[in-house]
PDB file of N, CA and C in Angstrom:
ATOM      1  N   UNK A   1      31.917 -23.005 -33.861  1.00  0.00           N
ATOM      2  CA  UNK A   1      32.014 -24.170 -33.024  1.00  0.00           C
ATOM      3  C   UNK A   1      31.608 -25.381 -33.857  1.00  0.00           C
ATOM      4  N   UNK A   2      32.280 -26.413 -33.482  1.00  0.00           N
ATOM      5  CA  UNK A   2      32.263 -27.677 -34.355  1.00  0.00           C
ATOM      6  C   UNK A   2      31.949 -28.984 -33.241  1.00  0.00           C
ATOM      7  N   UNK A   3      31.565 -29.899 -33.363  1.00  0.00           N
ATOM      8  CA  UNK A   3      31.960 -31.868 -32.450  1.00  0.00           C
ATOM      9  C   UNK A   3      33.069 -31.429 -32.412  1.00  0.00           C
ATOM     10  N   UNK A   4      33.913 -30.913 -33.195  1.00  0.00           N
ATOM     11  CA  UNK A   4      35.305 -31.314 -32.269  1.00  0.00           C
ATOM     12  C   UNK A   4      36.263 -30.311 -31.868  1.00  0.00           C
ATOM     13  N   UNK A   5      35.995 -28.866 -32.085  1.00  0.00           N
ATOM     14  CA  UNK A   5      36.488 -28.002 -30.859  1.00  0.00           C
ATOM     15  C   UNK A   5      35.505 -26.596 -31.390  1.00  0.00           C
ATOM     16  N   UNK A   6      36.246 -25.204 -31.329  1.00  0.00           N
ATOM     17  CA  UNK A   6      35.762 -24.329 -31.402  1.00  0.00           C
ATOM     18  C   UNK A   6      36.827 -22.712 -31.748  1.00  0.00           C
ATOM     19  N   UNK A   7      36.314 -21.910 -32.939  1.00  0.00           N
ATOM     20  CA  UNK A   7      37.334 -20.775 -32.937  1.00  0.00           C
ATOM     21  C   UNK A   7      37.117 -19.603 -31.914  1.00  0.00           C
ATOM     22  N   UNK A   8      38.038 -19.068 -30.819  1.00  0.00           N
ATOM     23  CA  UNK A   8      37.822 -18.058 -30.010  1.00  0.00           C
ATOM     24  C   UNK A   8      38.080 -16.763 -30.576  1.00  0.00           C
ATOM     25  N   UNK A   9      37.047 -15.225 -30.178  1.00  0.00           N
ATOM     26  CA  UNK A   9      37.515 -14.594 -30.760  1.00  0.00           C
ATOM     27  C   UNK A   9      37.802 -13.681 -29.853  1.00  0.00           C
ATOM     28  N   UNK A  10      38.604 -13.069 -29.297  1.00  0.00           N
ATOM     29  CA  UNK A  10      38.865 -11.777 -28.071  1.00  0.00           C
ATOM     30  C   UNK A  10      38.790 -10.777 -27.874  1.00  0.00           C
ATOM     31  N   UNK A  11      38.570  -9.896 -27.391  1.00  0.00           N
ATOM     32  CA  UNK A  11      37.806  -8.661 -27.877  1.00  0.00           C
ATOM     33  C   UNK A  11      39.615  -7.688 -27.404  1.00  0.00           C
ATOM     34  N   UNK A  12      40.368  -8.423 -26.732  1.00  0.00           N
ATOM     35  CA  UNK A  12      41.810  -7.860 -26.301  1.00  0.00           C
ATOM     36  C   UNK A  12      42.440  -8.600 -26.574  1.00  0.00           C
ATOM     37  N   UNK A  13      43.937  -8.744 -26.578  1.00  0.00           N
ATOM     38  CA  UNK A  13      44.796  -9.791 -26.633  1.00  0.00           C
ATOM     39  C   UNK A  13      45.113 -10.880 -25.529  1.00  0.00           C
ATOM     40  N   UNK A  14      45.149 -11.788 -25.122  1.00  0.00           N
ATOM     41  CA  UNK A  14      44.838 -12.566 -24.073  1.00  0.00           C
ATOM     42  C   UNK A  14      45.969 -13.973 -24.151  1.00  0.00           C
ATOM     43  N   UNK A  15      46.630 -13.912 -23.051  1.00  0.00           N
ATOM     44  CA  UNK A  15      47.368 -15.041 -22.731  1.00  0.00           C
ATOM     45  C   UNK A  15      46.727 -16.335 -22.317  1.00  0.00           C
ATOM     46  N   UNK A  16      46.579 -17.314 -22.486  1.00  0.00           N
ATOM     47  CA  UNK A  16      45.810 -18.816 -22.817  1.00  0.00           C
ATOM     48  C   UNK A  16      46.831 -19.601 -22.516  1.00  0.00           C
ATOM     49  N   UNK A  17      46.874 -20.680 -21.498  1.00  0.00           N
ATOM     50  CA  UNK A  17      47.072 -21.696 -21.298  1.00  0.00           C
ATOM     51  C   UNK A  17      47.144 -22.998 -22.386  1.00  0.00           C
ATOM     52  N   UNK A  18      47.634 -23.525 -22.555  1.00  0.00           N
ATOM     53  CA  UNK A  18      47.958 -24.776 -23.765  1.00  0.00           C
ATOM     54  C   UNK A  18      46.595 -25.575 -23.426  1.00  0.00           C
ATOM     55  N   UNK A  19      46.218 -25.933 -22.404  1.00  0.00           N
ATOM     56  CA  UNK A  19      45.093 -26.497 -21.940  1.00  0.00           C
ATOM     57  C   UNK A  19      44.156 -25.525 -20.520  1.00  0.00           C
ATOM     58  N   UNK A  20      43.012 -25.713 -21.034  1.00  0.00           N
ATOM     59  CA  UNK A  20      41.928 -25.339 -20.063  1.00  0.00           C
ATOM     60  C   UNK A  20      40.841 -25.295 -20.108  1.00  0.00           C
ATOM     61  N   UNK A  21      39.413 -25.189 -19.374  1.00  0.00           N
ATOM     62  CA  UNK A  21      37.919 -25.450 -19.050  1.00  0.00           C
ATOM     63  C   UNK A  21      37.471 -24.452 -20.075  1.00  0.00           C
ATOM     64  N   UNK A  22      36.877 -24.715 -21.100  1.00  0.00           N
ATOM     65  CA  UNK A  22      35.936 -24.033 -21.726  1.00  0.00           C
ATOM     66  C   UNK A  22      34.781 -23.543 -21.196  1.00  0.00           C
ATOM     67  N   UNK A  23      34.235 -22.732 -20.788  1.00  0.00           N
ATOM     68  CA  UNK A  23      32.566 -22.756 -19.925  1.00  0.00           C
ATOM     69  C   UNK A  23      31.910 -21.924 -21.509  1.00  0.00           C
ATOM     70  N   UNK A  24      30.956 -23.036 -21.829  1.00  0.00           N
ATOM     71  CA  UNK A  24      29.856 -22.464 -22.714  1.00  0.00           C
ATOM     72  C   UNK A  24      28.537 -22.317 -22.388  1.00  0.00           C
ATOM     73  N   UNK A  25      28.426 -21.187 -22.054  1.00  0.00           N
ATOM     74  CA  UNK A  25      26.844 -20.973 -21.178  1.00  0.00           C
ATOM     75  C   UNK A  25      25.718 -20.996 -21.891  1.00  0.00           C
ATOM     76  N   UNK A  26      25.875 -20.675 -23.359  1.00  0.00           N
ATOM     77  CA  UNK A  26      24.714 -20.865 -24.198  1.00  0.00           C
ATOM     78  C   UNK A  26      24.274 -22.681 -23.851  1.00  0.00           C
ATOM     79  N   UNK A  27      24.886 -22.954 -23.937  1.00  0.00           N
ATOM     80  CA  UNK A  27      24.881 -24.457 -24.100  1.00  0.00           C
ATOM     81  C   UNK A  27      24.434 -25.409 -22.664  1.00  0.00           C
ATOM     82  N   UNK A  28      25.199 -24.304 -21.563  1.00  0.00           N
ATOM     83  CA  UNK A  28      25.441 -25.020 -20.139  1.00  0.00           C
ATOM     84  C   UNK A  28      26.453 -26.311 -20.189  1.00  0.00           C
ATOM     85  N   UNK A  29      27.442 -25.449 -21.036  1.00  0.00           N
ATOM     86  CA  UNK A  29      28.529 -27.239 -20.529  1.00  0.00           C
ATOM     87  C   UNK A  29      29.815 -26.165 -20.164  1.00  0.00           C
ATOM     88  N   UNK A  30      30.948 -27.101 -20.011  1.00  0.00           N
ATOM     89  CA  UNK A  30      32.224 -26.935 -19.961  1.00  0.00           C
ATOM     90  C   UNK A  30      32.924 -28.434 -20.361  1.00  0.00           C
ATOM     91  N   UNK A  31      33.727 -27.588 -21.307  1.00  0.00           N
ATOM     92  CA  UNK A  31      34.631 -28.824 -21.881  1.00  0.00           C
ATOM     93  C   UNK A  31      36.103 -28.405 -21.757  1.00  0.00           C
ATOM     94  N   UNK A  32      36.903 -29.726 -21.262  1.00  0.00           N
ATOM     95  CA  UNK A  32      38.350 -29.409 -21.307  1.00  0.00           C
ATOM     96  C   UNK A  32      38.929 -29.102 -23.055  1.00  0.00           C
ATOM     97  N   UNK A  33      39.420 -28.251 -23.317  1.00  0.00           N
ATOM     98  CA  UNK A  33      40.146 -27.618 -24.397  1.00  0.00           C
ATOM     99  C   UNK A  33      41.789 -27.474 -24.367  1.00  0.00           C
ATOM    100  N   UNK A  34      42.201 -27.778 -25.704  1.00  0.00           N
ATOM    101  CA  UNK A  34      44.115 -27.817 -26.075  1.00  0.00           C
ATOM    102  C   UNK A  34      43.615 -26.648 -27.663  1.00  0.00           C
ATOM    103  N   UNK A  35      44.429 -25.650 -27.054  1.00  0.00           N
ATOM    104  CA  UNK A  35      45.005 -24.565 -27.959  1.00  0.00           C
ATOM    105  C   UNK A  35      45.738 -25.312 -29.188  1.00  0.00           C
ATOM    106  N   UNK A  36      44.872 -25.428 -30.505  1.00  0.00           N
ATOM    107  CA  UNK A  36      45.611 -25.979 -31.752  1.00  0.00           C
ATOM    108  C   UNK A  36      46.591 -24.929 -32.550  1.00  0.00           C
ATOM    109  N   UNK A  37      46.038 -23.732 -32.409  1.00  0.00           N
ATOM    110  CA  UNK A  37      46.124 -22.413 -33.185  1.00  0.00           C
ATOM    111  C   UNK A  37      46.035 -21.329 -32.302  1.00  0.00           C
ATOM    112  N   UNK A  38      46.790 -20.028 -32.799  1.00  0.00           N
ATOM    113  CA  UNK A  38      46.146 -19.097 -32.169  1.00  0.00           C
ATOM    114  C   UNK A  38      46.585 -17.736 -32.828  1.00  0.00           C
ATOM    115  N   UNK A  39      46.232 -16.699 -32.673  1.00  0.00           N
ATOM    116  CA  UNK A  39      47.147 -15.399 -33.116  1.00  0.00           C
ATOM    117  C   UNK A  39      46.620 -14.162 -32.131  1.00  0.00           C
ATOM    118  N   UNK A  40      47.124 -13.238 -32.086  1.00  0.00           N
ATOM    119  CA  UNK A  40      47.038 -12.194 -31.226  1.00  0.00           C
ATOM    120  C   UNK A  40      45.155 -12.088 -30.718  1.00  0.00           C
ATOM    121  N   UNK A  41      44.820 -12.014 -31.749  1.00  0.00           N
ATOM    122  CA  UNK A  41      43.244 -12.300 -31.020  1.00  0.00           C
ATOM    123  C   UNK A  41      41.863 -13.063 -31.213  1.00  0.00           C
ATOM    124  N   UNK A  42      42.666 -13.884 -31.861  1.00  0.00           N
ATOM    125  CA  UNK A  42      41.653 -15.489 -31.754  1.00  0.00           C
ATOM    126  C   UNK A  42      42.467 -16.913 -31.727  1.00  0.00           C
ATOM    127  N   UNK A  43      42.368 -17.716 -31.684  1.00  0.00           N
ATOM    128  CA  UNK A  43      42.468 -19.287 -30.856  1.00  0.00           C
ATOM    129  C   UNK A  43      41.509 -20.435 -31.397  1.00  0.00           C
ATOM    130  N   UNK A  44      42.284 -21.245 -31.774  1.00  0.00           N
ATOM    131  CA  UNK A  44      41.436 -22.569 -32.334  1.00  0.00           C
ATOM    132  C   UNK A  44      42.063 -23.450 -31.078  1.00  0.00           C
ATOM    133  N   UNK A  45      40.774 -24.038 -30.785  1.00  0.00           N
ATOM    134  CA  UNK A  45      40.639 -25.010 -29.563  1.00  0.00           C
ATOM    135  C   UNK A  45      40.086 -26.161 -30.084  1.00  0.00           C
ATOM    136  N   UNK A  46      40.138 -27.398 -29.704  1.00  0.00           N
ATOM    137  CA  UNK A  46      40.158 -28.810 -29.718  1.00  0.00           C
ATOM    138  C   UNK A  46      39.243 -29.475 -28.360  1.00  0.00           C
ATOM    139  N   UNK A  47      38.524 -29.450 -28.855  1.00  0.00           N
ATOM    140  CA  UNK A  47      37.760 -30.567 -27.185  1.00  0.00           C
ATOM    141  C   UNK A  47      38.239 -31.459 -27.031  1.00  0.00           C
ATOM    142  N   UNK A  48      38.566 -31.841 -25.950  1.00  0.00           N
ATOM    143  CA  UNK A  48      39.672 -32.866 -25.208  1.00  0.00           C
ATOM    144  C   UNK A  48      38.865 -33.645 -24.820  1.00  0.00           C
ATOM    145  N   UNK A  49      38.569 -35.075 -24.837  1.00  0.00           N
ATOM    146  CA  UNK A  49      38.064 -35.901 -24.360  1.00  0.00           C
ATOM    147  C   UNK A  49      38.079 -36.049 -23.023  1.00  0.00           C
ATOM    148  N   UNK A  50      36.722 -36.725 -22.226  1.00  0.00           N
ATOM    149  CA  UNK A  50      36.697 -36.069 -20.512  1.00  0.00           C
ATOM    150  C   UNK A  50      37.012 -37.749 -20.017  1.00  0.00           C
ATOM    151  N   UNK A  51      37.665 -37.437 -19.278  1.00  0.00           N
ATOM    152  CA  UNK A  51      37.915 -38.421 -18.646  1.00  0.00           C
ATOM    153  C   UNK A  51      36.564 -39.705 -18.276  1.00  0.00           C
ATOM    154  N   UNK A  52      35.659 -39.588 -18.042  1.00  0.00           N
ATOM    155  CA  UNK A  52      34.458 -40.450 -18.168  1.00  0.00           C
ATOM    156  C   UNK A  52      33.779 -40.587 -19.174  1.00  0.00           C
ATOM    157  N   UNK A  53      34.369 -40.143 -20.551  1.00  0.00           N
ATOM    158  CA  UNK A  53      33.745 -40.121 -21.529  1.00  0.00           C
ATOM    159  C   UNK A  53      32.639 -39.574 -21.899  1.00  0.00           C
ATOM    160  N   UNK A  54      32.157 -38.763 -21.195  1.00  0.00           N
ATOM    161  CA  UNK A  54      30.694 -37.945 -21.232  1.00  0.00           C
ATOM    162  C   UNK A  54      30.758 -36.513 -20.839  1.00  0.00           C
ATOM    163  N   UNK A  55      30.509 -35.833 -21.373  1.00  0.00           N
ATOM    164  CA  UNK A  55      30.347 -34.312 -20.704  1.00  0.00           C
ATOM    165  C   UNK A  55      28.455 -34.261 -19.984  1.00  0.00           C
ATOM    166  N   UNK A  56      28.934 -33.233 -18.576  1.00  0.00           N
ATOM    167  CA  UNK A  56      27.607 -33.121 -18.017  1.00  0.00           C
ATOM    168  C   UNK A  56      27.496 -31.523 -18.300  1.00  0.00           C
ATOM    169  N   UNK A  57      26.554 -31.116 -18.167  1.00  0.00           N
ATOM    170  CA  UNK A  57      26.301 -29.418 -18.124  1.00  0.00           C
ATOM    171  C   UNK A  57      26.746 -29.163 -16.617  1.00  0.00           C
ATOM    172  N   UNK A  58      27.029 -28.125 -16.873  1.00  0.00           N
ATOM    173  CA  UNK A  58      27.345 -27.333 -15.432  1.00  0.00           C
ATOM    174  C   UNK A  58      26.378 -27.436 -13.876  1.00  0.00           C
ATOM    175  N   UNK A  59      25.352 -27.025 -14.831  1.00  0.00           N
ATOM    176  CA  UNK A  59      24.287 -26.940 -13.792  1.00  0.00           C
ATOM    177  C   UNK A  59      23.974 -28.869 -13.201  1.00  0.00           C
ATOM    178  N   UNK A  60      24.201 -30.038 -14.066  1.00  0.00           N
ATOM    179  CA  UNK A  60      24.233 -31.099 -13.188  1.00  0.00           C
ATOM    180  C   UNK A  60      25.572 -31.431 -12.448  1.00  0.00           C
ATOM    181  N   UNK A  61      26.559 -30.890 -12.916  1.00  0.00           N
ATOM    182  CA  UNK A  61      28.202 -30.823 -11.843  1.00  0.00           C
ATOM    183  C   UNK A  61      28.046 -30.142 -10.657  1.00  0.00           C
ATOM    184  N   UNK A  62      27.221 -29.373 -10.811  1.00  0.00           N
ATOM    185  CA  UNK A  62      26.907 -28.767  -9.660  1.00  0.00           C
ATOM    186  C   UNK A  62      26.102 -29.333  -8.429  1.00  0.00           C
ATOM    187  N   UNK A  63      24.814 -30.106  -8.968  1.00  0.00           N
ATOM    188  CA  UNK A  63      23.756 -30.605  -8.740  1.00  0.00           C
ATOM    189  C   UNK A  63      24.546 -32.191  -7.739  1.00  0.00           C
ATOM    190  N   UNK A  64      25.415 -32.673  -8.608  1.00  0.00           N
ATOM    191  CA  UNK A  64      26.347 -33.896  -8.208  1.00  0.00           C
ATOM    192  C   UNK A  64      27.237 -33.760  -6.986  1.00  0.00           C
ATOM    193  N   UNK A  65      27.753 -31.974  -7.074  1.00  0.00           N
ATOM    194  CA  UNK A  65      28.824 -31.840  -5.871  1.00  0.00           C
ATOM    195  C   UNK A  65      28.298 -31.649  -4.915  1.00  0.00           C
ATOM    196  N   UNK A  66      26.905 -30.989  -5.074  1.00  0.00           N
ATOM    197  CA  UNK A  66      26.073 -30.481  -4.009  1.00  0.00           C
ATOM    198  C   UNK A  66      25.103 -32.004  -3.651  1.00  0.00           C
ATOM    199  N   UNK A  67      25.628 -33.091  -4.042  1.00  0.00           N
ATOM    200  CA  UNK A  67      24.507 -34.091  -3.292  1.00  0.00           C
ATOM    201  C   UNK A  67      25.601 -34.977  -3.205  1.00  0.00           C
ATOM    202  N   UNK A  68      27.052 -34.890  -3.220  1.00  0.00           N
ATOM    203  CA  UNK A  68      27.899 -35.684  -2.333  1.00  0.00           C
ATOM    204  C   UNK A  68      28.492 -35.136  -1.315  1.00  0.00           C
ATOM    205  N   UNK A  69      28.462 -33.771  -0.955  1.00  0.00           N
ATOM    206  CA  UNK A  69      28.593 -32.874   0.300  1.00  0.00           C
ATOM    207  C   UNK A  69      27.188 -33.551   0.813  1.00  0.00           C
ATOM    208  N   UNK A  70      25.583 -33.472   0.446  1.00  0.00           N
ATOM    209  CA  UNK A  70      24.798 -34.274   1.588  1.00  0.00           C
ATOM    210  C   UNK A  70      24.996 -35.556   2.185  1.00  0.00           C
ATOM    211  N   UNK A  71      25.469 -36.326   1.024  1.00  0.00           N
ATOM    212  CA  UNK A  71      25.972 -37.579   1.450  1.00  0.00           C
ATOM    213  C   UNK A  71      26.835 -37.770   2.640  1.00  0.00           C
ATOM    214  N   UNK A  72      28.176 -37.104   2.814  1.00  0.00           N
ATOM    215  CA  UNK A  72      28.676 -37.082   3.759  1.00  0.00           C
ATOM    216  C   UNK A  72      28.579 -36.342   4.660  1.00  0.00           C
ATOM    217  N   UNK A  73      27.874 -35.309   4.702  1.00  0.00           N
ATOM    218  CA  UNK A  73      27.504 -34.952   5.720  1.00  0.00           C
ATOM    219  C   UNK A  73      26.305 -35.862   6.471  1.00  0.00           C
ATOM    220  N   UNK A  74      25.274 -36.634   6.037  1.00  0.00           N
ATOM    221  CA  UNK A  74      24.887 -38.020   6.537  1.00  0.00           C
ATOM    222  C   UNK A  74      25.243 -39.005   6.908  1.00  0.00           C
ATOM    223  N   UNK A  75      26.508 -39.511   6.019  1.00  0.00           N
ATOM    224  CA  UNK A  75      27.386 -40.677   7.222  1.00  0.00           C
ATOM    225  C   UNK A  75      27.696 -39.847   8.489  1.00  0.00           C
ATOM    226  N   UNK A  76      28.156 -39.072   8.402  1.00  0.00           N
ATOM    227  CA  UNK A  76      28.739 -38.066   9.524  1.00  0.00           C
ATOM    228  C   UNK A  76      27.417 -38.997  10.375  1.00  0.00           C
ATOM    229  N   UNK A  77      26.586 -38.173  10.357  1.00  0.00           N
ATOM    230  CA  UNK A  77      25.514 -38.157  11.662  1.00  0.00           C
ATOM    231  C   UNK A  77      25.439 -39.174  11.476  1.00  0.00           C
ATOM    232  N   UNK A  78      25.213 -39.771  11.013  1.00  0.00           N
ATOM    233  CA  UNK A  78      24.536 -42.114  11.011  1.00  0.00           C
ATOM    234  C   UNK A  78      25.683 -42.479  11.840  1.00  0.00           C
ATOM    235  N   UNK A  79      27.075 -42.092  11.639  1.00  0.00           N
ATOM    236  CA  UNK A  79      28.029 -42.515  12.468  1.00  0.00           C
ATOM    237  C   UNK A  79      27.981 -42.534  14.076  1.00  0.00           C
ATOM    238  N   UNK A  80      27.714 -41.016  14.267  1.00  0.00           N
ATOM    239  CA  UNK A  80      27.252 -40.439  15.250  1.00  0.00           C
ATOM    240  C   UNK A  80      26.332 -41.109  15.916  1.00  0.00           C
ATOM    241  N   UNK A  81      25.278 -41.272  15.587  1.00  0.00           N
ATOM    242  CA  UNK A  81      23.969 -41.674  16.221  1.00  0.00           C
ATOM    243  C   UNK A  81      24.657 -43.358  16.494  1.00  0.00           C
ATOM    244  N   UNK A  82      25.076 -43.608  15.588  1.00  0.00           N
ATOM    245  CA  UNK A  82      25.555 -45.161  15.500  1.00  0.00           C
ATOM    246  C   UNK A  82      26.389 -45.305  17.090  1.00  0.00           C
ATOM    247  N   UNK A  83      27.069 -44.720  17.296  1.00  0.00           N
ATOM    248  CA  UNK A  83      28.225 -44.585  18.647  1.00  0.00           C
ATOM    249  C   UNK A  83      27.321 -45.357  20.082  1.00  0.00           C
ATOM    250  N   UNK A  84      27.885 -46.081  20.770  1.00  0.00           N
ATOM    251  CA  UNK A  84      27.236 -46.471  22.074  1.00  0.00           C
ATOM    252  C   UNK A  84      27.187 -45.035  22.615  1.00  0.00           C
ATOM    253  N   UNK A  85      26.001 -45.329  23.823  1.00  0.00           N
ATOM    254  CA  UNK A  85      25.991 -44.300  24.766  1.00  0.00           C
ATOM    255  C   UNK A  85      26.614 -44.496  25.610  1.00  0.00           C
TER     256      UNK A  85
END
């Protein structure tokens, strides 16, 4: 693994998508990846730049989805309560 992608190695032969989510758990990230290379059982990948320019670890993507589900589930009720009787 390199800054700018990473060699895969497979323990079977494996069909791969031109693009897709890397999950590196040593690390706790996931990065979008483009297949540069490949042969029956390894793959040179390219980290793809993320759309916000920043990669988060998993565990705060998680942390983010799970506190904009509270969010709206709080307008919800503020709405609610908000309503005439």
């Amino acid at each position: 693994m390199s800054q700018n992608g990473a060699k895969l190695v497979f323990a079977h032969p494996v069909a791969c998508p031109e693009e897709f989510d890397l999950v590196i758990p040593q690390k706790g990230d996931s990065r979008r990846v483009r297949i540069v290379w490949r042969s029956e059982m390894e793959a040179g990948v390219a980290f793809l730049a993320s759309n916000a320019g920043t990669v988060v670890s998993i565990e705060t993507a998680r942390r983010i989805r799970a506190l904009e589900g509270e969010r709206t589930s709080l307008a919800r009720r503020v709405a609610t309560l908000s309503e005439p009787a």
